[in-house]
N, C-alpha and C. Protein backbone atom coordinates (compact mmCIF):
# COMPACT_ATOMS: atom_id res chain seq x y z
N UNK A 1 19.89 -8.67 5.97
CA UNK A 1 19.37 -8.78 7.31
C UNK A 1 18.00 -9.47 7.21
N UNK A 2 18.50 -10.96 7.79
CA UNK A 2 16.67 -11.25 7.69
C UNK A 2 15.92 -11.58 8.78
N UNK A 3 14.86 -12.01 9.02
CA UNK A 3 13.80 -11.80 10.32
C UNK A 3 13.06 -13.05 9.66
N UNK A 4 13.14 -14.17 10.17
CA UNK A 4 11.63 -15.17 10.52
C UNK A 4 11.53 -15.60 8.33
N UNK A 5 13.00 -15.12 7.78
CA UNK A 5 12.64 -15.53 6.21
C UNK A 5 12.70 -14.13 5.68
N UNK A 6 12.18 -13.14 6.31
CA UNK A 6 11.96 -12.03 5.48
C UNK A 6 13.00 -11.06 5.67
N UNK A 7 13.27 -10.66 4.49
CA UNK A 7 14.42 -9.84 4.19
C UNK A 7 14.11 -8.20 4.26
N UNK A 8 14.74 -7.64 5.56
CA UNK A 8 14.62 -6.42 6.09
C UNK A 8 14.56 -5.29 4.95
N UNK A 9 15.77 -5.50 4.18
CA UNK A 9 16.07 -4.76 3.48
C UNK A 9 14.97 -4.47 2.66
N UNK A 10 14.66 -5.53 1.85
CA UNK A 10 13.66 -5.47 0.87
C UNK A 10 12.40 -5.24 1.14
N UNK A 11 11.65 -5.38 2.61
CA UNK A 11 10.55 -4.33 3.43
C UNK A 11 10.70 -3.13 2.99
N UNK A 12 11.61 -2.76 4.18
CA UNK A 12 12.11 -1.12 3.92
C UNK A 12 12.17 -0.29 2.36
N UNK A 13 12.78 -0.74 0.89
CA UNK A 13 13.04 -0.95 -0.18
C UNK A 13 11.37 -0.66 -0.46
N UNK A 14 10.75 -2.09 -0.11
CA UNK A 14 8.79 -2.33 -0.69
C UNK A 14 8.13 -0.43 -0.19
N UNK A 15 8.83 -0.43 1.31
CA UNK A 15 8.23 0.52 1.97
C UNK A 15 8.30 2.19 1.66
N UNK A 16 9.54 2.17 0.59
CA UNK A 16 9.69 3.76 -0.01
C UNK A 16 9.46 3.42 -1.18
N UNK A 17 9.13 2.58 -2.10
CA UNK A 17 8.36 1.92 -3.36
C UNK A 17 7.03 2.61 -3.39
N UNK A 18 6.51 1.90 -2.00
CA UNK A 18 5.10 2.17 -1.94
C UNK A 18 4.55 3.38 -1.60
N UNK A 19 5.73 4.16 -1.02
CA UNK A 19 5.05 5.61 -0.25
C UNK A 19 5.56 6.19 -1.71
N UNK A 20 6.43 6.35 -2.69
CA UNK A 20 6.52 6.92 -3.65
C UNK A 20 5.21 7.61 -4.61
N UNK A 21 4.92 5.75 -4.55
CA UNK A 21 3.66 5.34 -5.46
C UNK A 21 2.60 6.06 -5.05
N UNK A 22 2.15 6.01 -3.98
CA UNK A 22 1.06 7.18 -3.40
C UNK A 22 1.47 8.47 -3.66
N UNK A 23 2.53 9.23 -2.83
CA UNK A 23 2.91 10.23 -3.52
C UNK A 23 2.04 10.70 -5.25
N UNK A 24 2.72 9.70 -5.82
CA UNK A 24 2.48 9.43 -7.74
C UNK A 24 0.94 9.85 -7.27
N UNK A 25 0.28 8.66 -6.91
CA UNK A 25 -1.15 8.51 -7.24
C UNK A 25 -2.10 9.89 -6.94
N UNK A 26 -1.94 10.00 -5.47
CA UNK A 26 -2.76 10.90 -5.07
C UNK A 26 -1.91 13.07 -5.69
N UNK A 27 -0.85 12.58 -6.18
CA UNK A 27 -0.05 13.76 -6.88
C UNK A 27 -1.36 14.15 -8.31
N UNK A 28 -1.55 12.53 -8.80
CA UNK A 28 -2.46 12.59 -10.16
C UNK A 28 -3.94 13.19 -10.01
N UNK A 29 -4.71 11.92 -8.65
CA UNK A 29 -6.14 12.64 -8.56
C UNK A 29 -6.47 13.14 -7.12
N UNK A 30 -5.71 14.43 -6.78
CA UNK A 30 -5.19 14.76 -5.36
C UNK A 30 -6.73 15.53 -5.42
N UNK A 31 -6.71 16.19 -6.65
CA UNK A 31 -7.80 17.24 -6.82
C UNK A 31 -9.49 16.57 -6.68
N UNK A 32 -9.71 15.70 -7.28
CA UNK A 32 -10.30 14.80 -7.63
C UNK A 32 -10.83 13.98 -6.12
N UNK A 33 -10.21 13.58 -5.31
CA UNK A 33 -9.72 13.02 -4.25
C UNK A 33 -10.54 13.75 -3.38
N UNK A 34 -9.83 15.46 -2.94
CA UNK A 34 -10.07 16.39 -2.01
C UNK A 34 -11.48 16.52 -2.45
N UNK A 35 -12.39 16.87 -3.67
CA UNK A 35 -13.39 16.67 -3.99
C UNK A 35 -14.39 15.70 -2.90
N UNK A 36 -14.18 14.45 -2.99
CA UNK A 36 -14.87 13.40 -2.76
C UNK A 36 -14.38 12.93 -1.54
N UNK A 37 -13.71 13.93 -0.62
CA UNK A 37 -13.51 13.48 1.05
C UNK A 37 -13.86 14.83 1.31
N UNK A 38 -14.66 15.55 0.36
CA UNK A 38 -15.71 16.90 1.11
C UNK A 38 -14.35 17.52 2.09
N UNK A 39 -13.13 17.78 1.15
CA UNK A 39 -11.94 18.54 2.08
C UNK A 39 -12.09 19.84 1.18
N UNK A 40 -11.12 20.79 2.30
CA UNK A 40 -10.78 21.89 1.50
C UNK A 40 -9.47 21.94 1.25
N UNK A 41 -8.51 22.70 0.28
CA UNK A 41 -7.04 22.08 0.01
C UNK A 41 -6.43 22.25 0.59
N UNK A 42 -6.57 23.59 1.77
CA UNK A 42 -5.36 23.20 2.88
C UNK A 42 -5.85 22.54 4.06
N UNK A 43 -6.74 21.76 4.01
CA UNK A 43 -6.66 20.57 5.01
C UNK A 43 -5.90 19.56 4.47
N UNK A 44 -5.85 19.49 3.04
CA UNK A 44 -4.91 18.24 2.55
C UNK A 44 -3.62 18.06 2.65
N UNK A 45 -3.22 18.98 3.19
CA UNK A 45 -1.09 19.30 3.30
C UNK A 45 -0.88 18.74 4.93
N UNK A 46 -0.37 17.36 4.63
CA UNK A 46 -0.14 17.32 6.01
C UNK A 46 1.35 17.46 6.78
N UNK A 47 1.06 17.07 8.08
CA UNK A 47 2.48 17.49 8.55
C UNK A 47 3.29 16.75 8.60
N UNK A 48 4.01 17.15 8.52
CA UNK A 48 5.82 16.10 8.55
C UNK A 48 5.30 14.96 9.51
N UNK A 49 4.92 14.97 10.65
CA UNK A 49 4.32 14.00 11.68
C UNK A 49 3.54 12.79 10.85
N UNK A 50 2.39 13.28 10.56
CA UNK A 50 1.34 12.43 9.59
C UNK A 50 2.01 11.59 8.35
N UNK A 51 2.81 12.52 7.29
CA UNK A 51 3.83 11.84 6.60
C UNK A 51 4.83 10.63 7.67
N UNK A 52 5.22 10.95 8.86
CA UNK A 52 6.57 9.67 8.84
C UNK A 52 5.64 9.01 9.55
N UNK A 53 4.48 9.11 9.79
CA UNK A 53 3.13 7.79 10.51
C UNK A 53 2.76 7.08 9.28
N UNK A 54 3.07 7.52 8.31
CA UNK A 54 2.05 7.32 6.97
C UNK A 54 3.40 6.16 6.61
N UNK A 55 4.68 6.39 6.22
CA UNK A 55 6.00 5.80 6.35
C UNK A 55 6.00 4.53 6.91
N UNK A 56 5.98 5.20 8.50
CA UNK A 56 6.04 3.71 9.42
C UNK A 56 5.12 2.78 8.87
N UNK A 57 3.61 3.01 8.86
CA UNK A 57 2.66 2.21 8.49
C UNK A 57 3.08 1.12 6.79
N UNK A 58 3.79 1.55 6.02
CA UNK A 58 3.66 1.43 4.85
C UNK A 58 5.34 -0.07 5.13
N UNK A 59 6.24 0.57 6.09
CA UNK A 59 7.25 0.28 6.38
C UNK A 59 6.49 -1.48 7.41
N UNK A 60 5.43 -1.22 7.94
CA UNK A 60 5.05 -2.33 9.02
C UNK A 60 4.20 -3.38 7.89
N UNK A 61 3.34 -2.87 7.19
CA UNK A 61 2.71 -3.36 5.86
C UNK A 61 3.63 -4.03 4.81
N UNK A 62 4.67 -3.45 4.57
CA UNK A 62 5.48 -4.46 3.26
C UNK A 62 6.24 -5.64 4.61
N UNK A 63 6.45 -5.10 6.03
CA UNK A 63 7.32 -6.12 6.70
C UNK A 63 5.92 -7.41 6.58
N UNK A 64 5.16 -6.97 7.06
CA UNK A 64 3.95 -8.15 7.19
C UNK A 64 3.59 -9.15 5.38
N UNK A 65 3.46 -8.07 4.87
CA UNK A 65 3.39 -8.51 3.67
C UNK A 65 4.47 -9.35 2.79
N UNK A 66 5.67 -8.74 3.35
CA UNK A 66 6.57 -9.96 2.80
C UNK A 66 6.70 -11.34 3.47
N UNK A 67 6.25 -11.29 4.78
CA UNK A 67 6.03 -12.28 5.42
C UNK A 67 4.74 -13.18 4.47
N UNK A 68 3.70 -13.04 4.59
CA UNK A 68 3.19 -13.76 4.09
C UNK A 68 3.24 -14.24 2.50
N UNK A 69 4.24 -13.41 1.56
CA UNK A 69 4.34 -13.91 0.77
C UNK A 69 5.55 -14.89 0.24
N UNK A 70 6.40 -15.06 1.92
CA UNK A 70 7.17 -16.10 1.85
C UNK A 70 6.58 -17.36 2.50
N UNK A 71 5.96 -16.98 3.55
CA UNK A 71 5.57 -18.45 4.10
C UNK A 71 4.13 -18.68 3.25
N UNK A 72 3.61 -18.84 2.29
CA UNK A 72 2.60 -18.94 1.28
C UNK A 72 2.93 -19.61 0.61
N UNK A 73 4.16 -19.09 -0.38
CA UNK A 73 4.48 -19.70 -1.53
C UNK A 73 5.92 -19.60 -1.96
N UNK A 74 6.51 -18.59 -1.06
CA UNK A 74 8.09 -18.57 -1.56
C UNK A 74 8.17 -17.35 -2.00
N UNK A 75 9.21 -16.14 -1.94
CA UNK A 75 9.40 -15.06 -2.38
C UNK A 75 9.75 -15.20 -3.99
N UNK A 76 8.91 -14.28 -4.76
CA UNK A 76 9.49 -14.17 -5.90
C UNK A 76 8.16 -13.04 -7.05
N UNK A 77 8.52 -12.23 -7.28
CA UNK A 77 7.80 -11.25 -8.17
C UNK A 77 6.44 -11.69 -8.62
N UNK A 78 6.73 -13.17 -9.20
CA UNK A 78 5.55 -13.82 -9.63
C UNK A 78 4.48 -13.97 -8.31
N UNK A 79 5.44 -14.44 -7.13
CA UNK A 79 4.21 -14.50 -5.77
C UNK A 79 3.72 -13.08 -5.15
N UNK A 80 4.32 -12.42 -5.43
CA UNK A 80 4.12 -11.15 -4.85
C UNK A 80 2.87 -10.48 -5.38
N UNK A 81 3.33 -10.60 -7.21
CA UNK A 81 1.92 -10.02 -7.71
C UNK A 81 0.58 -10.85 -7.28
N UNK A 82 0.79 -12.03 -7.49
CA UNK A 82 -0.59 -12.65 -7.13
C UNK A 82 -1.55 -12.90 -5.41
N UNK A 83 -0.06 -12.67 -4.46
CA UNK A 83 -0.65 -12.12 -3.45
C UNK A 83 -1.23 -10.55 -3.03
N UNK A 84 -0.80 -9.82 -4.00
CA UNK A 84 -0.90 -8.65 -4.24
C UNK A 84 -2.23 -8.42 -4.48
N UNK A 85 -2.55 -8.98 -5.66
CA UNK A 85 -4.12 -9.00 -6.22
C UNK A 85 -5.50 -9.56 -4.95
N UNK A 86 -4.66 -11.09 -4.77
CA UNK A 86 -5.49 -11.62 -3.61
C UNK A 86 -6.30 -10.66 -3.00
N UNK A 87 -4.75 -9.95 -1.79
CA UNK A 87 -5.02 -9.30 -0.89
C UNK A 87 -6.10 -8.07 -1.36
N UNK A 88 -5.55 -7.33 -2.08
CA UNK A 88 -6.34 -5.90 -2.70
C UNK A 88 -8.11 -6.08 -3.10
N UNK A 89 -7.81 -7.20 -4.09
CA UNK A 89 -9.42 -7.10 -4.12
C UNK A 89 -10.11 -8.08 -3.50
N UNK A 90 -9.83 -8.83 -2.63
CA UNK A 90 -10.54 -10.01 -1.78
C UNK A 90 -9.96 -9.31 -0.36
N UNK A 91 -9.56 -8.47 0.39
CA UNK A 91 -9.61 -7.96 1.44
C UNK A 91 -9.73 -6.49 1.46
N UNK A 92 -8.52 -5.79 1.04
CA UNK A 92 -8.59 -3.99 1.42
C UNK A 92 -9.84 -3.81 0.61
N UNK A 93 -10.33 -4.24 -0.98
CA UNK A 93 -10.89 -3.26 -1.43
C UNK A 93 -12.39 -3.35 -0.72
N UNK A 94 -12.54 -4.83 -0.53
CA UNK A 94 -14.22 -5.05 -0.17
C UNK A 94 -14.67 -4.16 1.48
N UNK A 95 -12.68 -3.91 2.50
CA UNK A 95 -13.51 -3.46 3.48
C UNK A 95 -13.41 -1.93 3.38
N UNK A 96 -12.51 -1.12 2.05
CA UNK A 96 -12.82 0.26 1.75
C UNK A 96 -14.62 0.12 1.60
N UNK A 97 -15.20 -0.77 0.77
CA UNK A 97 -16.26 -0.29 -0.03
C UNK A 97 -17.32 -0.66 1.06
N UNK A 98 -17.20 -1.28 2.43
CA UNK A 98 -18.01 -1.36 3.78
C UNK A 98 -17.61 -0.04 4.55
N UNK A 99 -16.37 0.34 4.57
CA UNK A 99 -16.53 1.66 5.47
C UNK A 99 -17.47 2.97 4.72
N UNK A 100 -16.79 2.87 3.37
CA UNK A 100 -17.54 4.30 2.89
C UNK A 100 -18.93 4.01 2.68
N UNK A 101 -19.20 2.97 2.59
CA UNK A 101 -21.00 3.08 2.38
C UNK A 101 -21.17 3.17 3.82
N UNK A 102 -20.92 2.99 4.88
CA UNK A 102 -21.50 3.55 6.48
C UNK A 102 -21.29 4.60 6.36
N UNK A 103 -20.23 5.26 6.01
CA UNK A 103 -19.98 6.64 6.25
C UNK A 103 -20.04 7.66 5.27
N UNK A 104 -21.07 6.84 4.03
CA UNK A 104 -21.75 7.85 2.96
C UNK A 104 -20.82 8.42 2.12
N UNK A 105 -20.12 7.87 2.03
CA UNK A 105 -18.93 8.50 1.39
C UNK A 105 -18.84 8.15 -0.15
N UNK A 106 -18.70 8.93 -0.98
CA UNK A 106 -18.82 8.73 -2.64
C UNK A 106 -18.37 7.90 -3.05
N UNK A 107 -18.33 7.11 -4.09
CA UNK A 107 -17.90 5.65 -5.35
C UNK A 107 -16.79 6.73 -5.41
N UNK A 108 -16.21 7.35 -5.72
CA UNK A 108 -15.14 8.28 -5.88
C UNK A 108 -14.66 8.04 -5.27
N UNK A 109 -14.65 8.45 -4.03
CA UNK A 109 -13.66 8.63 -2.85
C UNK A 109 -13.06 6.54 -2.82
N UNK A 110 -14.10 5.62 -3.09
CA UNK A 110 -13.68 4.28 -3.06
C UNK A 110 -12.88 3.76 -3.82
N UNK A 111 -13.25 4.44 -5.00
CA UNK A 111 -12.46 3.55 -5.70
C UNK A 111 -10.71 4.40 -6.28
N UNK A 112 -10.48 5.89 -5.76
CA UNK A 112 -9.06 6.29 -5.52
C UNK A 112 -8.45 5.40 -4.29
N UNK A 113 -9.07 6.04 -3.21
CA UNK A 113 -8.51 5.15 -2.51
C UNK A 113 -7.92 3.37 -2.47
N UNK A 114 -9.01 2.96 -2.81
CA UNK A 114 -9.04 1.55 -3.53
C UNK A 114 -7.69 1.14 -4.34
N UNK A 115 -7.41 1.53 -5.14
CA UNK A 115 -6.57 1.44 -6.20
C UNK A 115 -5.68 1.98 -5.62
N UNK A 116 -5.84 2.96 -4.88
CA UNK A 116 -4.00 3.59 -4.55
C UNK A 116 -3.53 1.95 -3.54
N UNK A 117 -4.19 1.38 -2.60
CA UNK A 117 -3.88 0.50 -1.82
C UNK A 117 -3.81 -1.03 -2.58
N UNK A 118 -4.15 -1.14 -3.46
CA UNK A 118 -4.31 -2.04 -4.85
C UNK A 118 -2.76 -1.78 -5.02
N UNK A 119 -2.00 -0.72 -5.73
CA UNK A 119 -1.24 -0.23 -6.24
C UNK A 119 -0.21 -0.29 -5.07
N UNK A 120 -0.62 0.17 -4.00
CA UNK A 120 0.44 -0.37 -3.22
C UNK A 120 0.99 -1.96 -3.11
N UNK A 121 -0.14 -2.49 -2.75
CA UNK A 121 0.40 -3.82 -2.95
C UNK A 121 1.37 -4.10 -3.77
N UNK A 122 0.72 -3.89 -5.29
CA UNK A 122 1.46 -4.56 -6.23
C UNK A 122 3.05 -4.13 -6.44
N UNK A 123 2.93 -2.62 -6.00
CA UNK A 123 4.06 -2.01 -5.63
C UNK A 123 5.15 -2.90 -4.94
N UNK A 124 4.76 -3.02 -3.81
CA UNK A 124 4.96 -3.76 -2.32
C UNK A 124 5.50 -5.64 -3.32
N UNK A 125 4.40 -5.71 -4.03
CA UNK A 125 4.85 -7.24 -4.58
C UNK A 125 5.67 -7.93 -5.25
N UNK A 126 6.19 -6.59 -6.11
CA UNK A 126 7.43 -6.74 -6.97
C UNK A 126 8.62 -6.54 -6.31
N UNK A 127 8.73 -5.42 -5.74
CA UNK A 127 10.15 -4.99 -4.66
C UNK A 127 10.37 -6.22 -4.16
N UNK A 128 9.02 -6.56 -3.25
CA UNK A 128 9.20 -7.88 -2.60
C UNK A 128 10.03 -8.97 -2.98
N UNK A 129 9.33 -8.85 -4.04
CA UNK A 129 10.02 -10.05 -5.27
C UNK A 129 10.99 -10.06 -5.40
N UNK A 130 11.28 -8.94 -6.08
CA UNK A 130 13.09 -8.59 -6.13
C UNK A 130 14.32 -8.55 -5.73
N UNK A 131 14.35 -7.66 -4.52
CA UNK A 131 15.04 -7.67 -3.23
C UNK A 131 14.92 -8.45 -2.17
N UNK A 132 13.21 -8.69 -1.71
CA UNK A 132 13.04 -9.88 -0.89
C UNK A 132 14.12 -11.42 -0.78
N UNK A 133 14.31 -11.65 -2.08
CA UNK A 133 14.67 -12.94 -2.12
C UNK A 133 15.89 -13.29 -2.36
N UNK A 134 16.97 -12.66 -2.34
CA UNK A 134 18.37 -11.93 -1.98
C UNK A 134 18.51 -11.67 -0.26
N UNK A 135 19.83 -12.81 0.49
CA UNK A 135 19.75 -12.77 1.35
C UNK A 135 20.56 -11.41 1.29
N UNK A 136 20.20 -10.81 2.97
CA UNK A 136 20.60 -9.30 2.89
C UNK A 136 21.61 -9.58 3.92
């Protein structure tokens, strides 16, 4: 099923890739994490609601994202990673590291976050790659 070049399937596919991967990440420095967003641990359990917002978002992000990594350069693992990188540290990470310095927020808290959305990408870049470029 494709849309405008981009292959539905392989969104959706990027989009439980990537929510996995978080899962993974913040599973590793959840503790670490709750630390440095000044939480306490049961503010960190969220609700089924927040999880399938968290989904959709991740699900609207690999659709956008595979978009631009077909009309760029052509779908393929190799484009994915390097739009991957692009994006992560020449956009998400520089405007993580502008919000948390307004909002005082620890090198900690920047650079998990940072990397989990880094990690998504690249997540997001390979699936892309993979499945993306296989008409569905």
């Amino acid at each position: 099923m494709m849309y405008d070049g981009i292959n539905l399937i392989g969104a959706f596919v990027a989009a439980v890739g990537s929510f996995v991967f978080g899962a993974l990440w913040y599973g590793l420095l959840g503790k670490t994490w709750t630390k440095a967003a000044n939480l306490k641990a049961d503010e960190t359990k969220p609700a089924i609601s927040t999880m399938a917002i968290a989904f959709f978002c991740q699900f609207v992000m690999a659709f956008v994202f595979a978009g631009v990594i077909y009309h760029v350069a052509g779908t393929s693992v190799r484009t994915g990673l390097i739009s991957a990188i692009m994006l992560g540290v020449g956009i998400i990470f520089p405007t993580l590291i502008a919000n948390h310095r307004f909002q005082n927020q620890p090198w900690t808290l920047t650079f998990i976050d940072g990397g989990h959305w880094i990690g998504v990408l690249l997540v997001q870049g390979v699936l892309i790659g993979l499945v993306g470029d296989f008409p569905a």
